[in-house]
Protein backbone atom coordinates (compact mmCIF):
# COMPACT_ATOMS: atom_id res chain seq x y z
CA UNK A 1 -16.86 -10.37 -3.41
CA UNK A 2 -13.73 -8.92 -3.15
CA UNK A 3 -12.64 -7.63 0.19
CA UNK A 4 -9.19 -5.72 1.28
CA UNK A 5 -8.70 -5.69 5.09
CA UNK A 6 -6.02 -3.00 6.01
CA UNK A 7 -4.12 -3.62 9.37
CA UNK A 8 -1.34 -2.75 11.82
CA UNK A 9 -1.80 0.89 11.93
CA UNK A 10 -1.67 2.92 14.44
CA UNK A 11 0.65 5.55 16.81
CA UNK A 12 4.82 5.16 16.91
CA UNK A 13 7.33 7.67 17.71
CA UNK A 14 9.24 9.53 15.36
CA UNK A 15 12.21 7.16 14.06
CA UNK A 16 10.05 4.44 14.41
CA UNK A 17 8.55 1.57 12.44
CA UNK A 18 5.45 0.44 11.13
CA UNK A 19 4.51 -3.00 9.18
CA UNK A 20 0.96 -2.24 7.78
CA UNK A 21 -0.67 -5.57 6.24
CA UNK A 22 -3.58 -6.27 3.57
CA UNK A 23 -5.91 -9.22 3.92
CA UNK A 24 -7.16 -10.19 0.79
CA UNK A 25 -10.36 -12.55 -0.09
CA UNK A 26 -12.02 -13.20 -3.23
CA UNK A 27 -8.86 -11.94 -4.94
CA UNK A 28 -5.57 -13.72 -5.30
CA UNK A 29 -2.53 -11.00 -4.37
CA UNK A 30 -1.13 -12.87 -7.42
CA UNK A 31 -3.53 -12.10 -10.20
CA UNK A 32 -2.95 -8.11 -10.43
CA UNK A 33 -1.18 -5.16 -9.48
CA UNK A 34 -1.33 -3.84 -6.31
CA UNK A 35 -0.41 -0.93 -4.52
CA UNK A 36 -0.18 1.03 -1.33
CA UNK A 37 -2.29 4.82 -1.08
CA UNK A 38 -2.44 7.21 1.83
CA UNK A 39 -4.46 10.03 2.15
CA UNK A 40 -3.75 12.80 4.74
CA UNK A 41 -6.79 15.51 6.14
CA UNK A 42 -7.27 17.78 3.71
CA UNK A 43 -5.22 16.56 1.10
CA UNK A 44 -4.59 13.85 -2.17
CA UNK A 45 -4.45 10.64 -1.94
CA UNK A 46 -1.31 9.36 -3.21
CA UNK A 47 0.17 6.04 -3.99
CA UNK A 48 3.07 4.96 -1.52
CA UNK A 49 4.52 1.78 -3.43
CA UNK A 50 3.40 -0.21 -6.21
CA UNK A 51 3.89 -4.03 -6.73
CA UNK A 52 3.50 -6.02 -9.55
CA UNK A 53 2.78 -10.04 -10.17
CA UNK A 54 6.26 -10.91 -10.11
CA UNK A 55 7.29 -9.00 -7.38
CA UNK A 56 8.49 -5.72 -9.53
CA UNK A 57 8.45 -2.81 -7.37
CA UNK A 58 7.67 1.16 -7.79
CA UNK A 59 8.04 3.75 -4.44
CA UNK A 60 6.90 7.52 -4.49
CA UNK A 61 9.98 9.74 -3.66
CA UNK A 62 9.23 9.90 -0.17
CA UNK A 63 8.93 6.53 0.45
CA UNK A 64 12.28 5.25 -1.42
CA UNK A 65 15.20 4.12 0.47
CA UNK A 66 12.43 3.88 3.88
CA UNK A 67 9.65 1.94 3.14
CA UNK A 68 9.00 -1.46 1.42
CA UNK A 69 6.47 -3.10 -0.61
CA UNK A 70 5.98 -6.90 -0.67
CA UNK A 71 3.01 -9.55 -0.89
CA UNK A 72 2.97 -13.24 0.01
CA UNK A 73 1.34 -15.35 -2.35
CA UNK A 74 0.54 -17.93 -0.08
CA UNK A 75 -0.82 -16.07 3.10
CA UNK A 76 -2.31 -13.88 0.25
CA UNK A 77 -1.54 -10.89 2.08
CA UNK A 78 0.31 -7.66 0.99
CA UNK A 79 2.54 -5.46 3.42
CA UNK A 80 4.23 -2.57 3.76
CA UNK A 81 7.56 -2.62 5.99
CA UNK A 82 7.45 1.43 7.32
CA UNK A 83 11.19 2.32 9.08
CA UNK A 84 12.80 6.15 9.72
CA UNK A 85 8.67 7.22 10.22
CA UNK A 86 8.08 10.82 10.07
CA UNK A 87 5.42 12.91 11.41
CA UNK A 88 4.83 14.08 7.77
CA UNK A 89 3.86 10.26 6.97
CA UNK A 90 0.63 10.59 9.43
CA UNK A 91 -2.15 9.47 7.05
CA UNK A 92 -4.67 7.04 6.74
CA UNK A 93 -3.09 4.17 4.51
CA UNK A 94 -5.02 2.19 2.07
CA UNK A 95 -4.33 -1.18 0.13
CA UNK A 96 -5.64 -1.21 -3.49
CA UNK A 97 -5.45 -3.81 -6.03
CA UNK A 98 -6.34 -4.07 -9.76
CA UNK A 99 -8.33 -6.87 -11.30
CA UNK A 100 -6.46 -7.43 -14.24
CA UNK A 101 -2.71 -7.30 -15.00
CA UNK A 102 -2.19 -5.03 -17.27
CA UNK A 103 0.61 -4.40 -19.67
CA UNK A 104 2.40 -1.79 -18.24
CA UNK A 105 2.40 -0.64 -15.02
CA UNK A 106 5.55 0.59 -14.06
CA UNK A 107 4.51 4.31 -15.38
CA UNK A 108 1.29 5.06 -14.25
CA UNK A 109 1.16 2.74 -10.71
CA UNK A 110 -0.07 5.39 -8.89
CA UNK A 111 -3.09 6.59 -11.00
CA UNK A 112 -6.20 5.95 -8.43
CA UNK A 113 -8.12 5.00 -11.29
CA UNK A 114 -6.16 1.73 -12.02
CA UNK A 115 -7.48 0.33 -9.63
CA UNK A 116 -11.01 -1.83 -8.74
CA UNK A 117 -10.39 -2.34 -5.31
CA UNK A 118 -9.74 -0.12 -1.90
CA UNK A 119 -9.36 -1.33 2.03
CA UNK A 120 -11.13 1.09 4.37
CA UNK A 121 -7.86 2.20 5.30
CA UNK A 122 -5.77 1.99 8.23
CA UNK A 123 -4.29 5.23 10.10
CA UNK A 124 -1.17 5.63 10.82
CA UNK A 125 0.34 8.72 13.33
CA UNK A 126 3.65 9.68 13.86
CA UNK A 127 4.19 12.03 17.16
């Protein structure tokens, strides 16, 4: 069984930062891609950051230059560092991960059907 465990959510001022993390068991954080999703009331869920085997790294526009993507292969955990946090980033944010690596990634990272496996989510609110 594969199981995602989304943490360190929760309520921070504007300005503020975040660093959400992603338990992993029955699934190595080095055997696929993996990626970051968040999913407001009402509206899409779209993919935050992307992150690949090796470390390779994809953002959404909003998240560029703010947020950052990065996994430990030994703790076999993925993160997400969250600084300059906007009310406009209140969401619930989920951890996903694919089974398989495949070939290329870098173009279609945030497609929610790339991937096997969701967290429950975490929720993040900015006041």
């Amino acid at each position: 069984q594969v199981q995602l465990v989304e943490s360190g959510g929760g309520s921070v001022v504007a300005g503020g930062s975040l660093r959400l993390s992603c338990a992993a068991s029955g699934y190595s954080v080095s055997q696929g891609y993996m990626a970051w999703f968040r999913q407001a009331p009402g509206k899409e869920r779209e993919g935050v950051a992307g992150i690949g085997v090796d470390g390779e790294t994809e953002y959404a526009d909003f998240a560029k230059g703010r947020f950052s993507i990065s996994k430990d292969d030994a703790k076999n955990t993925l993160y997400l560092q969250m600084n300059s946090l906007k009310p406009e980033d209140t969401a619930v944010y989920y951890c996903a991960a694919n089974s398989r690596t495949p070939t290329d990634y870098s173009s279609r990272w945030a497609s929610l059907a790339l991937y096997n496996y969701w967290g429950q989510g975490t929720q993040v609110t900015v006041s």
